[in-house]
N, C-alpha and C. Protein backbone atom coordinates (compact mmCIF):
# COMPACT_ATOMS: atom_id res chain seq x y z
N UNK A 1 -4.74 -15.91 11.92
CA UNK A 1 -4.13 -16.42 13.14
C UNK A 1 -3.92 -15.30 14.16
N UNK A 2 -3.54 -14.32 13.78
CA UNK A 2 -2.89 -13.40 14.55
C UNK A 2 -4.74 -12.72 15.28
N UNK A 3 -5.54 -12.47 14.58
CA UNK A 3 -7.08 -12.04 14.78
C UNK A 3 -7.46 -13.22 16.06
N UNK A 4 -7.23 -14.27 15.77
CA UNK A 4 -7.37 -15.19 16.59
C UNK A 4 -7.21 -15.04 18.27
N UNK A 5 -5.46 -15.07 17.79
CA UNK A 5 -5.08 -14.49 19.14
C UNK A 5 -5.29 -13.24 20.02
N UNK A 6 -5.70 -12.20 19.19
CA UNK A 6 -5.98 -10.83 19.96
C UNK A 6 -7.61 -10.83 20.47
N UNK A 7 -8.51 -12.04 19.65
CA UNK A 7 -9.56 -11.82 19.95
C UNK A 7 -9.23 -12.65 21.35
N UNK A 8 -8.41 -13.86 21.39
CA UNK A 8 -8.55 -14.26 22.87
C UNK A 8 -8.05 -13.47 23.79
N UNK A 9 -7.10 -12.53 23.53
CA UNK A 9 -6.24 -11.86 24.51
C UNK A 9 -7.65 -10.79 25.17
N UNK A 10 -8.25 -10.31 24.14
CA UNK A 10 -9.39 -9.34 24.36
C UNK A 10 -10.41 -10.06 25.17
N UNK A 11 -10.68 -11.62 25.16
CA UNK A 11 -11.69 -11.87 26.06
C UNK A 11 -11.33 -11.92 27.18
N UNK A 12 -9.83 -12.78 27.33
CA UNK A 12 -9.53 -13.06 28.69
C UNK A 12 -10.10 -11.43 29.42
N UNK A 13 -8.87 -10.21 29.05
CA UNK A 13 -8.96 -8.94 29.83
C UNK A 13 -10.44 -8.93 29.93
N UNK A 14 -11.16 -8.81 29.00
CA UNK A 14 -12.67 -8.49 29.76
C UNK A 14 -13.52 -9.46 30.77
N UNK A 15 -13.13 -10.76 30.51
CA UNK A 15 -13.61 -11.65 31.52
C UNK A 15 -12.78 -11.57 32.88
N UNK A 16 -11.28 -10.93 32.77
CA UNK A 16 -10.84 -10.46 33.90
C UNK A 16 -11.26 -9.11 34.58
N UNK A 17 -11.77 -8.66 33.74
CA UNK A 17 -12.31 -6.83 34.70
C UNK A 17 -13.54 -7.56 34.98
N UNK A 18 -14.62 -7.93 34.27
CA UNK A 18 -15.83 -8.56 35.15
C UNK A 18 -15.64 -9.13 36.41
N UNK A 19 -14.74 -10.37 36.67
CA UNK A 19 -14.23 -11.08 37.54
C UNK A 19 -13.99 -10.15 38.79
N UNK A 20 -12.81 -9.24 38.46
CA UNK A 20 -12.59 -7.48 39.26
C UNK A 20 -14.09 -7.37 40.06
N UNK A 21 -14.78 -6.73 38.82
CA UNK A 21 -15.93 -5.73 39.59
C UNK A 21 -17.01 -7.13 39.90
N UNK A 22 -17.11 -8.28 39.73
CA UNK A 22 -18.25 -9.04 41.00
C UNK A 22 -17.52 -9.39 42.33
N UNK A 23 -15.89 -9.25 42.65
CA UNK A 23 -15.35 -9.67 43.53
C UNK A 23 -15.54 -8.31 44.46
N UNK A 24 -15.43 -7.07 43.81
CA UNK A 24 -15.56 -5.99 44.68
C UNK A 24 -16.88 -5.50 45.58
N UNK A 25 -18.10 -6.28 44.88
CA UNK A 25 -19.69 -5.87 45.23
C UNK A 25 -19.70 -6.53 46.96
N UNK A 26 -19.35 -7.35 47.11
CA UNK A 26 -19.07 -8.21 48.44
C UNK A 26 -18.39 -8.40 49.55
N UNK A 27 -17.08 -7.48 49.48
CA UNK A 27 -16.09 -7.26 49.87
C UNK A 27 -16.27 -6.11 50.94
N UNK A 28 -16.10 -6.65 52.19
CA UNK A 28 -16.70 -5.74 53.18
C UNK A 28 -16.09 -4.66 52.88
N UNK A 29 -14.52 -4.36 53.10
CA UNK A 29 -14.08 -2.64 52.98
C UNK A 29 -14.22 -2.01 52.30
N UNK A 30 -15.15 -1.10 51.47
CA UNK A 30 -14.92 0.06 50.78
C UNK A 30 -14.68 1.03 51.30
N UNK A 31 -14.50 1.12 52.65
CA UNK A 31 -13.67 2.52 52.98
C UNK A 31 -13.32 1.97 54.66
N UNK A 32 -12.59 2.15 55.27
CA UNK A 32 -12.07 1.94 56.46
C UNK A 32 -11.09 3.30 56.95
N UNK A 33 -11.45 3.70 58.05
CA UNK A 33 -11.38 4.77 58.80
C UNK A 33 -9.70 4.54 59.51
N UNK A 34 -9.03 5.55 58.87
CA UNK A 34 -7.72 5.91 58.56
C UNK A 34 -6.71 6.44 60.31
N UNK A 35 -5.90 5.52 60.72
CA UNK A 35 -5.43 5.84 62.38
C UNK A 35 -4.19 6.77 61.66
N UNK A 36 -3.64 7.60 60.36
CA UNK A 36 -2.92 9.07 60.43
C UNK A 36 -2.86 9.30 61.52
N UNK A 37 -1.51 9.97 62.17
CA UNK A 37 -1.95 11.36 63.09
C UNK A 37 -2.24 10.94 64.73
N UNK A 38 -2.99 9.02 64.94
CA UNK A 38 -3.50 9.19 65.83
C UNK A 38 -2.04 8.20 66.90
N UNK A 39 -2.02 8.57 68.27
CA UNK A 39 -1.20 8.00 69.04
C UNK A 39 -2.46 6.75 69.39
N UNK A 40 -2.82 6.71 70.10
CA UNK A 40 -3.90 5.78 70.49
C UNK A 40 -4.93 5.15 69.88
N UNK A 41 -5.56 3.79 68.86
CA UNK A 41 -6.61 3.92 68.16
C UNK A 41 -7.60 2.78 69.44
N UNK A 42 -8.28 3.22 69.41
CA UNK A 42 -9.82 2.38 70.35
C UNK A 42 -10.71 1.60 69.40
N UNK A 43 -10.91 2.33 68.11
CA UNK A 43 -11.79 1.80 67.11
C UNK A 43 -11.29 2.09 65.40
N UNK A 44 -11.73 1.17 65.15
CA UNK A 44 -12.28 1.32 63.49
C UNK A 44 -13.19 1.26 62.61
N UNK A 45 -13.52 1.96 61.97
CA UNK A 45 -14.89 1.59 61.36
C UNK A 45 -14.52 1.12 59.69
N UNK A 46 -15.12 1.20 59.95
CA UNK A 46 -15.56 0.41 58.18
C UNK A 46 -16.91 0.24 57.61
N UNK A 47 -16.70 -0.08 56.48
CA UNK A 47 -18.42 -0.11 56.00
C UNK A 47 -18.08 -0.67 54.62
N UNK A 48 -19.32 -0.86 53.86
CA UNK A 48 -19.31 -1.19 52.66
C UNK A 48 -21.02 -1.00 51.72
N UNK A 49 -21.25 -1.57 51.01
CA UNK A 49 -22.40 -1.62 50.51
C UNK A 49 -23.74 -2.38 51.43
N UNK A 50 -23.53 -3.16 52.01
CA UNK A 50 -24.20 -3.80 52.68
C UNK A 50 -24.27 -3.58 54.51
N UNK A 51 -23.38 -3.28 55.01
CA UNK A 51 -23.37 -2.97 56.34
C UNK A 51 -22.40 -1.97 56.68
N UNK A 52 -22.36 -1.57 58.10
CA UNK A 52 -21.58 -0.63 58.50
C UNK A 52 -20.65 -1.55 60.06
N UNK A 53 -19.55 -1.27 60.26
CA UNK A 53 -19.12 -1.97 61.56
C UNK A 53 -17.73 -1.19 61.84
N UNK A 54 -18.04 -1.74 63.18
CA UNK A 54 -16.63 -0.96 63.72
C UNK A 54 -15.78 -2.15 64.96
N UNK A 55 -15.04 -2.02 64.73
CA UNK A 55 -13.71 -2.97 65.00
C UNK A 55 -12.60 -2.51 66.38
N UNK A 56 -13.04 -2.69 67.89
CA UNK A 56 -12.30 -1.91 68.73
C UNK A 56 -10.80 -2.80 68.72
N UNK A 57 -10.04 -2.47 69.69
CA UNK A 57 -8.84 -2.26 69.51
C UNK A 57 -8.25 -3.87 70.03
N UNK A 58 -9.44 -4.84 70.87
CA UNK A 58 -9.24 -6.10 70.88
C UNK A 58 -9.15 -6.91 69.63
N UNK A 59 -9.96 -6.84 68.78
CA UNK A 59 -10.05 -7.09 66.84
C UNK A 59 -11.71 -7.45 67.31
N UNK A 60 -12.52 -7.03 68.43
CA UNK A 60 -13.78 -7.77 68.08
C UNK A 60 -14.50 -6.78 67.27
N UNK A 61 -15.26 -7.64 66.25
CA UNK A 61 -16.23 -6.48 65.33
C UNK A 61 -17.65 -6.47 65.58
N UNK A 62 -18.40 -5.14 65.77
CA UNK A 62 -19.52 -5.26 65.68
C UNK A 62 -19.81 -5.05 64.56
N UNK A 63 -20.86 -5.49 64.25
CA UNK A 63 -21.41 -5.22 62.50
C UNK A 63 -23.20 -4.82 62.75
N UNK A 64 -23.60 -4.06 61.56
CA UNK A 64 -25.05 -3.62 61.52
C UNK A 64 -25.37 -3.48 60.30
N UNK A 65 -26.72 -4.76 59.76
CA UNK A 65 -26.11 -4.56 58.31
C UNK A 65 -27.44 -3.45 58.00
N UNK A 66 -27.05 -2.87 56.80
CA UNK A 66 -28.32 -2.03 57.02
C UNK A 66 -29.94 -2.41 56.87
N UNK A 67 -30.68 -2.15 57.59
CA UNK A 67 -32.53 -2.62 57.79
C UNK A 67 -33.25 -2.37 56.95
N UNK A 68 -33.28 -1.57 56.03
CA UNK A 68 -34.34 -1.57 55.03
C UNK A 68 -33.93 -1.04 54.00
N UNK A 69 -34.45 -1.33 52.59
CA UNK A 69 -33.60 -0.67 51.04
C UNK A 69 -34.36 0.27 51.27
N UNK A 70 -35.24 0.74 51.88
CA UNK A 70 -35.93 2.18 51.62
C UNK A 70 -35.45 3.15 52.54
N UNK A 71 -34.80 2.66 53.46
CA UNK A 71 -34.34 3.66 54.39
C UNK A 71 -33.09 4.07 54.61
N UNK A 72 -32.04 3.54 53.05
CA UNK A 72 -31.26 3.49 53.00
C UNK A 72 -30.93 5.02 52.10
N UNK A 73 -29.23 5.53 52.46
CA UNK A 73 -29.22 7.04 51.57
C UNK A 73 -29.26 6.67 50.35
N UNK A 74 -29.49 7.21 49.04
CA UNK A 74 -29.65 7.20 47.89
C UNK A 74 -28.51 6.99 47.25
N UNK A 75 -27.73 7.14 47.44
CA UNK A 75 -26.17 6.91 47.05
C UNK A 75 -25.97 5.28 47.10
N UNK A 76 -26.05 5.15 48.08
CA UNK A 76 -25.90 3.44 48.46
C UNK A 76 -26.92 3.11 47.43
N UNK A 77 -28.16 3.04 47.54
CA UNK A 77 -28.93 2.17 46.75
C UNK A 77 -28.44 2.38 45.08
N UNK A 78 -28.36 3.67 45.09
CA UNK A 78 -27.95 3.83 43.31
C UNK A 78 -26.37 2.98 43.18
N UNK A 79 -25.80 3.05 44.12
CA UNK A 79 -24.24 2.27 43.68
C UNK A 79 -24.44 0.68 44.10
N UNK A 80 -25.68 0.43 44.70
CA UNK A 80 -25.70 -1.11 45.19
C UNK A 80 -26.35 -1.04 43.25
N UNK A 81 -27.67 -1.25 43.26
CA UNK A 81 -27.44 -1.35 41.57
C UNK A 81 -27.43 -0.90 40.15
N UNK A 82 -26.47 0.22 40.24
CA UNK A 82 -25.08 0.45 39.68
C UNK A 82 -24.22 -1.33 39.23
N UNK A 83 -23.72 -1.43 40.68
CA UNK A 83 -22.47 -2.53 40.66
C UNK A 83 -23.56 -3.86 40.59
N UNK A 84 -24.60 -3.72 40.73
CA UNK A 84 -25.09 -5.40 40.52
C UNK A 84 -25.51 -5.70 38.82
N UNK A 85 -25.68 -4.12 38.59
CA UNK A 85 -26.24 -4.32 37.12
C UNK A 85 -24.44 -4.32 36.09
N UNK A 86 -23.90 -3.80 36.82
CA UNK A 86 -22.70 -4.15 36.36
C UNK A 86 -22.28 -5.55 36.30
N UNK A 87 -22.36 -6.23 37.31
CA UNK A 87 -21.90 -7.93 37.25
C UNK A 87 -22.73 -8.78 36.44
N UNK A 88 -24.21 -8.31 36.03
CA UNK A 88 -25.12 -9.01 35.55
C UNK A 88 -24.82 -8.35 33.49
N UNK A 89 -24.69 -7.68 33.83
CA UNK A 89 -23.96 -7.41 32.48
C UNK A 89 -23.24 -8.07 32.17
N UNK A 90 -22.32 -7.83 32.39
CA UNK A 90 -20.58 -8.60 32.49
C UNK A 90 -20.83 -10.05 32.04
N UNK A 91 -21.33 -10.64 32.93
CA UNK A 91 -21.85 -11.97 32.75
C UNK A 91 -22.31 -12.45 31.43
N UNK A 92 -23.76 -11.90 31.36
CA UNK A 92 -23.98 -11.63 29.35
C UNK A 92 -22.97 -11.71 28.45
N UNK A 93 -22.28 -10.55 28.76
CA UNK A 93 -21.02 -9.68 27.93
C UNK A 93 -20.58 -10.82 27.20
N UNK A 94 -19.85 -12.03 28.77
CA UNK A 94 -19.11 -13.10 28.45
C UNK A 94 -19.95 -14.08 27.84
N UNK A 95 -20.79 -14.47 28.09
CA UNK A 95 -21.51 -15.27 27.38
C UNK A 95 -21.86 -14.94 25.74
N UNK A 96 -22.09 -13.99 25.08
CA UNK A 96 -21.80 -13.15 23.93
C UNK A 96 -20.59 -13.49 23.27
N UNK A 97 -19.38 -12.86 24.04
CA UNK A 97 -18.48 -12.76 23.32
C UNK A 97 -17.48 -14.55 22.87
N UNK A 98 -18.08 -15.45 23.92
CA UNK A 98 -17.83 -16.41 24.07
C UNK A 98 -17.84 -17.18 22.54
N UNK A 99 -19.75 -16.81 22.50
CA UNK A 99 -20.26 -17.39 21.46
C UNK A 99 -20.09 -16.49 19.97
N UNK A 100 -19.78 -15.29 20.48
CA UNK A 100 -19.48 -14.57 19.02
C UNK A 100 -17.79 -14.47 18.44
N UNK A 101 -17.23 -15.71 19.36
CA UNK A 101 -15.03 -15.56 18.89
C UNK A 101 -15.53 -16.24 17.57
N UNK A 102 -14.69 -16.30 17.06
CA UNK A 102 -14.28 -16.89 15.33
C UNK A 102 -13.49 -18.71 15.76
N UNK A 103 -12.95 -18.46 16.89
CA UNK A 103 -12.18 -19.54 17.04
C UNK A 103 -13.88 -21.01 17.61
N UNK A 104 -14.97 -20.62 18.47
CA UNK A 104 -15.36 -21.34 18.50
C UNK A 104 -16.59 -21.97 17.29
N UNK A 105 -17.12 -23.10 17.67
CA UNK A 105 -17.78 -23.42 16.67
C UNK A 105 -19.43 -23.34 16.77
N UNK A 106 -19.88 -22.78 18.17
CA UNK A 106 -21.43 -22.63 18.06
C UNK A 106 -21.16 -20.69 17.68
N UNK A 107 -22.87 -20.27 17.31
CA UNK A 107 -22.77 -18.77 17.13
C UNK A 107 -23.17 -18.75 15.90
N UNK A 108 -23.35 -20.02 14.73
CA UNK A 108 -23.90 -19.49 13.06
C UNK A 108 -22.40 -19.59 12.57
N UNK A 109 -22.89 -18.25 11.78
CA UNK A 109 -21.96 -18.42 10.30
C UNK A 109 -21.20 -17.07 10.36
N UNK A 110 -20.17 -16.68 10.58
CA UNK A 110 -19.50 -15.73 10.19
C UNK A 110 -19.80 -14.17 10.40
N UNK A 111 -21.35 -13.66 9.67
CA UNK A 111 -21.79 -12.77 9.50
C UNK A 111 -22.47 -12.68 10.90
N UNK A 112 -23.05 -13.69 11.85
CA UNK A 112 -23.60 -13.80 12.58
C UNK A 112 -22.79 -13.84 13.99
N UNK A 113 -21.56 -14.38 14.07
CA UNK A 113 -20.73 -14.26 14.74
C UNK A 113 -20.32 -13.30 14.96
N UNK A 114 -20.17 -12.19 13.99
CA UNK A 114 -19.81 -10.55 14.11
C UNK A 114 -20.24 -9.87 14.76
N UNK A 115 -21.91 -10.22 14.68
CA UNK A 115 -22.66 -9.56 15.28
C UNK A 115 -22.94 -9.72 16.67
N UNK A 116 -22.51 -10.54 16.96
CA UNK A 116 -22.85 -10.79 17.90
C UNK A 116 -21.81 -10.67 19.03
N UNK A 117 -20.46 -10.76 18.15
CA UNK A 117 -19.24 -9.90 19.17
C UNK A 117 -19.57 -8.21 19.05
N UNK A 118 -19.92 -8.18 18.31
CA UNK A 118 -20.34 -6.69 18.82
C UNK A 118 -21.24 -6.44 19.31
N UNK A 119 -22.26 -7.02 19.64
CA UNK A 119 -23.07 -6.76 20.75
C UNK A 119 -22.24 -7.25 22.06
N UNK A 120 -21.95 -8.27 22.48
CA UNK A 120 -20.63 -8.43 23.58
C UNK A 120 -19.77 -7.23 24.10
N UNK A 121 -19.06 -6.85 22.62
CA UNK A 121 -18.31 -5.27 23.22
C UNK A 121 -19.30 -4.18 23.40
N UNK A 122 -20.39 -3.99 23.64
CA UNK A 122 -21.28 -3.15 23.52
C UNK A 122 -21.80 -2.93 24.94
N UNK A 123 -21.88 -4.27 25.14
CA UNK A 123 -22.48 -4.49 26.65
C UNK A 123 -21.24 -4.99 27.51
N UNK A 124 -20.09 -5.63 27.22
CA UNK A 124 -19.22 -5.05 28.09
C UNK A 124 -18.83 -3.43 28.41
N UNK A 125 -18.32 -2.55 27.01
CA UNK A 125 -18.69 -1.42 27.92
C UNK A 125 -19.78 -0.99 28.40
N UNK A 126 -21.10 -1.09 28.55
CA UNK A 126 -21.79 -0.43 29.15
C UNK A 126 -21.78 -1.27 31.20
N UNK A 127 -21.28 -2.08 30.73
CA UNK A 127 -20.73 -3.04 32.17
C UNK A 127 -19.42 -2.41 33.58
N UNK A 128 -19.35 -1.70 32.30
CA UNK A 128 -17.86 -0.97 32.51
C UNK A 128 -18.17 0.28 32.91
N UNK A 129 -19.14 1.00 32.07
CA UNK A 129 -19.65 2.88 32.57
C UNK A 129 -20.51 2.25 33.89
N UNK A 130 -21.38 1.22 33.88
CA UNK A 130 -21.86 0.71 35.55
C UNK A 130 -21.06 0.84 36.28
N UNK A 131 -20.12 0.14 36.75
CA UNK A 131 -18.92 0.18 37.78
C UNK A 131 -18.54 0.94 37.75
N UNK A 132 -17.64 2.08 36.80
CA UNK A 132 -17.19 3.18 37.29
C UNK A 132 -18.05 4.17 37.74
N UNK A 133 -19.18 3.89 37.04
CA UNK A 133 -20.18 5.53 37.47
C UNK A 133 -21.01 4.80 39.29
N UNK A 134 -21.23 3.78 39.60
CA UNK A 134 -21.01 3.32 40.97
C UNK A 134 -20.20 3.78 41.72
N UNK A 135 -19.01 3.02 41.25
CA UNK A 135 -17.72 3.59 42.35
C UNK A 135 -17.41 5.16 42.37
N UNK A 136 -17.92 5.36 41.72
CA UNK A 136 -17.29 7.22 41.64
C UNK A 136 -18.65 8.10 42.32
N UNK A 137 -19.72 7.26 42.21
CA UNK A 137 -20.68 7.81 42.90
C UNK A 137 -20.54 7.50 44.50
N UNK A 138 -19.88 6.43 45.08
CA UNK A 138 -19.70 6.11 46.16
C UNK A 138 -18.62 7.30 46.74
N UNK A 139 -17.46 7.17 45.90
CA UNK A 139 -16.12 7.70 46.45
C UNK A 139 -16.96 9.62 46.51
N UNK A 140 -17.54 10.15 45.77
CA UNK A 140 -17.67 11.44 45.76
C UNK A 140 -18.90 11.50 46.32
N UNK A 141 -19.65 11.13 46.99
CA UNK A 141 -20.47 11.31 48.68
C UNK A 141 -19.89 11.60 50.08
N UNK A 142 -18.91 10.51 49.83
CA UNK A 142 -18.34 10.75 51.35
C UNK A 142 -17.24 11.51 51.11
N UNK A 143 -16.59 11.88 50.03
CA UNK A 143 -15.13 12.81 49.75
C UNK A 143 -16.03 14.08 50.11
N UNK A 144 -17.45 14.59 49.46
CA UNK A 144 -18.27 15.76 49.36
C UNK A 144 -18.37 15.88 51.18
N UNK A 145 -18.69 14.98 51.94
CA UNK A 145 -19.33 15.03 53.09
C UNK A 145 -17.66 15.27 53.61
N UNK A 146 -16.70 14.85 53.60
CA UNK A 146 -15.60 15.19 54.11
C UNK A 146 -15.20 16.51 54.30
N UNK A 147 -15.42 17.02 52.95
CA UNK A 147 -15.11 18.64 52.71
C UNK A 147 -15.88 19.82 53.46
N UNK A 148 -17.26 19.01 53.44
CA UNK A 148 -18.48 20.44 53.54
C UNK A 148 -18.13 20.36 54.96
N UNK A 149 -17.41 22.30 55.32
CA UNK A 149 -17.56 22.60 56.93
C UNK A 149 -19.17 22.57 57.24
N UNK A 150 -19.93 22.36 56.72
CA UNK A 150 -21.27 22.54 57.29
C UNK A 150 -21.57 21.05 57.46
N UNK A 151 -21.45 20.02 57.32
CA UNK A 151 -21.41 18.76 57.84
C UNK A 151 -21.06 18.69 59.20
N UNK A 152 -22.04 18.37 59.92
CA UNK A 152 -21.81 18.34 61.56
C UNK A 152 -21.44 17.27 61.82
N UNK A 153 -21.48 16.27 61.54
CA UNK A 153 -20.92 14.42 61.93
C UNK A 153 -19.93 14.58 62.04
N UNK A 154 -19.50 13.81 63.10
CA UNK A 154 -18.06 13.09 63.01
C UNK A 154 -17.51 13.39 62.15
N UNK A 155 -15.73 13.99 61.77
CA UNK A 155 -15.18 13.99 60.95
C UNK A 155 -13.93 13.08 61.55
N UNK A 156 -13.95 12.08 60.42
CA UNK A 156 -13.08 11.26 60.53
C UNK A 156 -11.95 10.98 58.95
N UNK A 157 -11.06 10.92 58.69
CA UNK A 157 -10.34 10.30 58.21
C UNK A 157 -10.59 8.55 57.37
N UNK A 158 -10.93 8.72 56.16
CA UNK A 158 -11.31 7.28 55.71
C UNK A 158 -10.29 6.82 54.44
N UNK A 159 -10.00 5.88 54.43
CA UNK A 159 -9.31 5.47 53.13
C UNK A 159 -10.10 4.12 52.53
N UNK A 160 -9.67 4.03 50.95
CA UNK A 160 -10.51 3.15 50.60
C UNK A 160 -9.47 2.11 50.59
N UNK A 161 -10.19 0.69 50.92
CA UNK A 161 -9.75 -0.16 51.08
C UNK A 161 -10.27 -1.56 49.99
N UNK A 162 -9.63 -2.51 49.71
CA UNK A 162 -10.10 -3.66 49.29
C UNK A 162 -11.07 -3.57 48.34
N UNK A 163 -12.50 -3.77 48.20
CA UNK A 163 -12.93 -3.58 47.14
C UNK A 163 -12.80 -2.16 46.80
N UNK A 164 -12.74 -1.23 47.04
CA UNK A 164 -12.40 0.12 46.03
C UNK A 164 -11.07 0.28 45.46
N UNK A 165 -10.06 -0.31 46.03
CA UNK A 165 -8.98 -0.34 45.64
C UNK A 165 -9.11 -1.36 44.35
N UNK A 166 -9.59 -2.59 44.13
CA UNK A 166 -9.96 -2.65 42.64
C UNK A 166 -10.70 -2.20 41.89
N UNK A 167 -11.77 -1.44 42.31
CA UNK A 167 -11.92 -0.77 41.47
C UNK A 167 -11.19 0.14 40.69
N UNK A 168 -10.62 1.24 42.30
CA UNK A 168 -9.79 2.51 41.65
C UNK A 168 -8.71 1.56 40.63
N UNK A 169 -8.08 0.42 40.60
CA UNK A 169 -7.35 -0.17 39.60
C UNK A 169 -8.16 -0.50 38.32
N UNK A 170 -9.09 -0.82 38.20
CA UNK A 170 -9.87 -1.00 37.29
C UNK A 170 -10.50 0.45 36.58
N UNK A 171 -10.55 1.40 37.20
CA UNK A 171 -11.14 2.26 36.63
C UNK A 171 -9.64 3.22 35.97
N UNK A 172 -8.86 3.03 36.68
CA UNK A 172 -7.37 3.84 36.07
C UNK A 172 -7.02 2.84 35.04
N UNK A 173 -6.92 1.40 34.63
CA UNK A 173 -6.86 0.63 33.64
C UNK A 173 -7.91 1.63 32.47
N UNK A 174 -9.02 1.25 32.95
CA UNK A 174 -10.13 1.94 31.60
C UNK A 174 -9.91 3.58 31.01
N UNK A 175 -8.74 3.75 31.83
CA UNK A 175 -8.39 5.40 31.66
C UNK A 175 -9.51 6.52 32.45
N UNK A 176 -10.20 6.45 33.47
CA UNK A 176 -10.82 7.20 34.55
C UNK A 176 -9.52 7.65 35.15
N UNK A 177 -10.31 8.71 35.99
CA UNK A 177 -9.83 8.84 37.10
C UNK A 177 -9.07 8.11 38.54
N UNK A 178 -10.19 7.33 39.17
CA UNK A 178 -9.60 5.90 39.96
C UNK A 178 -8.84 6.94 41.35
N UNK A 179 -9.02 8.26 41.72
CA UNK A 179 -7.85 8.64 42.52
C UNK A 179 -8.47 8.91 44.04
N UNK A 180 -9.23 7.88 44.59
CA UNK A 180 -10.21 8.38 45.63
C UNK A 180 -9.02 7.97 46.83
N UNK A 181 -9.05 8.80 47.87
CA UNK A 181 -7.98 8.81 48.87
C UNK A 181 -8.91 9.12 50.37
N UNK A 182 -9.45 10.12 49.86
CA UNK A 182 -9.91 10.76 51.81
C UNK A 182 -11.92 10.88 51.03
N UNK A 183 -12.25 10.25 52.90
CA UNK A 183 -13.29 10.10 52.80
C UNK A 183 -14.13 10.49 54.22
N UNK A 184 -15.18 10.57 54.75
CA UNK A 184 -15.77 10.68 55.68
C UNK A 184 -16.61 9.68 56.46
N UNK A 185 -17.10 9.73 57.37
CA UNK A 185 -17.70 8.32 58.07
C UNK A 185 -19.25 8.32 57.80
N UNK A 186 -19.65 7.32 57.79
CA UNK A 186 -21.08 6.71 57.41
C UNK A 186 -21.85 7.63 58.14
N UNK A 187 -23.05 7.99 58.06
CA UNK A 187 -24.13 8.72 58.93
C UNK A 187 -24.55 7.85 60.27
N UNK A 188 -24.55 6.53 60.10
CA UNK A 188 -24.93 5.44 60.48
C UNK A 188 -24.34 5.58 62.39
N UNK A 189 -22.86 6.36 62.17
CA UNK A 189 -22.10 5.97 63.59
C UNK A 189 -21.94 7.41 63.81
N UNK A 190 -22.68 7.53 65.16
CA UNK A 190 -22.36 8.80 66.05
C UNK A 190 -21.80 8.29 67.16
N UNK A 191 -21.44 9.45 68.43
CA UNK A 191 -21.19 9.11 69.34
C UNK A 191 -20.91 7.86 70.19
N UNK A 192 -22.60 7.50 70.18
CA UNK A 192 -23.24 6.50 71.00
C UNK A 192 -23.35 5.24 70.16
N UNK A 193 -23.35 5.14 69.21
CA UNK A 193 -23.82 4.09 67.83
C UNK A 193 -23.60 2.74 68.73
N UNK A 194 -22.79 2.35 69.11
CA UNK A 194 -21.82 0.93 69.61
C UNK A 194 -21.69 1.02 71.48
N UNK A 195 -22.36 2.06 71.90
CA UNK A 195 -22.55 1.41 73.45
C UNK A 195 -23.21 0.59 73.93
């Protein structure tokens, strides 16, 4: 009885961190450009996996989503799938572990059911090193580009927002790190980007 219950307690949490990291892949803010410091703000930018936009001080947004996967920086494409092969995992994971609980009745016989929850926990964590090694590849590009005085762009002030913020919760749950704070602005917006 008691096996019972911990095996459900164990699915829910993992069908809840999956849930986490496919809600975060979509979620326009992963980083939004931080008004600290400023008396006056005119704009905001923001960005995410899929586009870049900036938000003037009426709330209208322009958006630009990005034009081609090949012409995109390498970072992005490795954390776009990173996090998709993460949700497509996940997905499996649950479907696995679904069919490999003790409490239901498809899955075989016992010996077969075992196996097959352990393949479930196997590929949930590897669902799990996806998303964090994504998000940490995201957060330490633009933290790197923040730092380097030899970076000529725009230096701006970024914080992570909305989907990174579940992550960084999700990845401090799994015992990571999770501590991404200051970031730099997309390559995407210079000067002129939005005249």
């Amino acid at each position: 009885m008691a096996s019972t219950a911990l095996e459900i307690i164990a699915f829910v949490v993992s069908v809840s961190g999956w849930v986490l990291v496919s809600s975060t892949v979509p979620t326009d803010y992963w980083k939004v450009s931080t008004i600290d410091g400023t008396v006056i703000t005119t704009a905001t930018y923001w960005a995410n996996l899929w586009k870049t936009c900036v938000t003037d001080s009426t709330g209208v947004s322009d958006c630009k989503d990005f034009p081609s996967m090949l012409a995109l920086d390498g970072y992005i494409q490795a954390c776009r799938g990173l996090m998709i092969a993460a949700v497509c995992l996940g997905f499996f994971a649950s479907v696995f572990a679904l069919f490999g609980m003790k409490c239901t009745k498809v899955g075989g016989s016992e010996k077969a059911k075992a196996k097959i929850a352990f393949l479930a926990g196997i590929v949930f964590i590897l669902s799990g090193l996806c998303s964090m090694t994504g998000c940490s590849l995201y957060a330490n590009k633009i933290t790197t580009e923040f730092f380097d005085p030899l970076f000529v762009e725009q230096k701006m002030g970024y914080t992570y927002n909305g989907a990174t913020s579940v992550m960084s919760s999700r990845t401090k749950y799994h015992g990571g790190e999770g501590d991404f704070k200051i970031t730099s602005p997309s390559k995407q917006f210079d000067k002129n980007a939005y005249v």
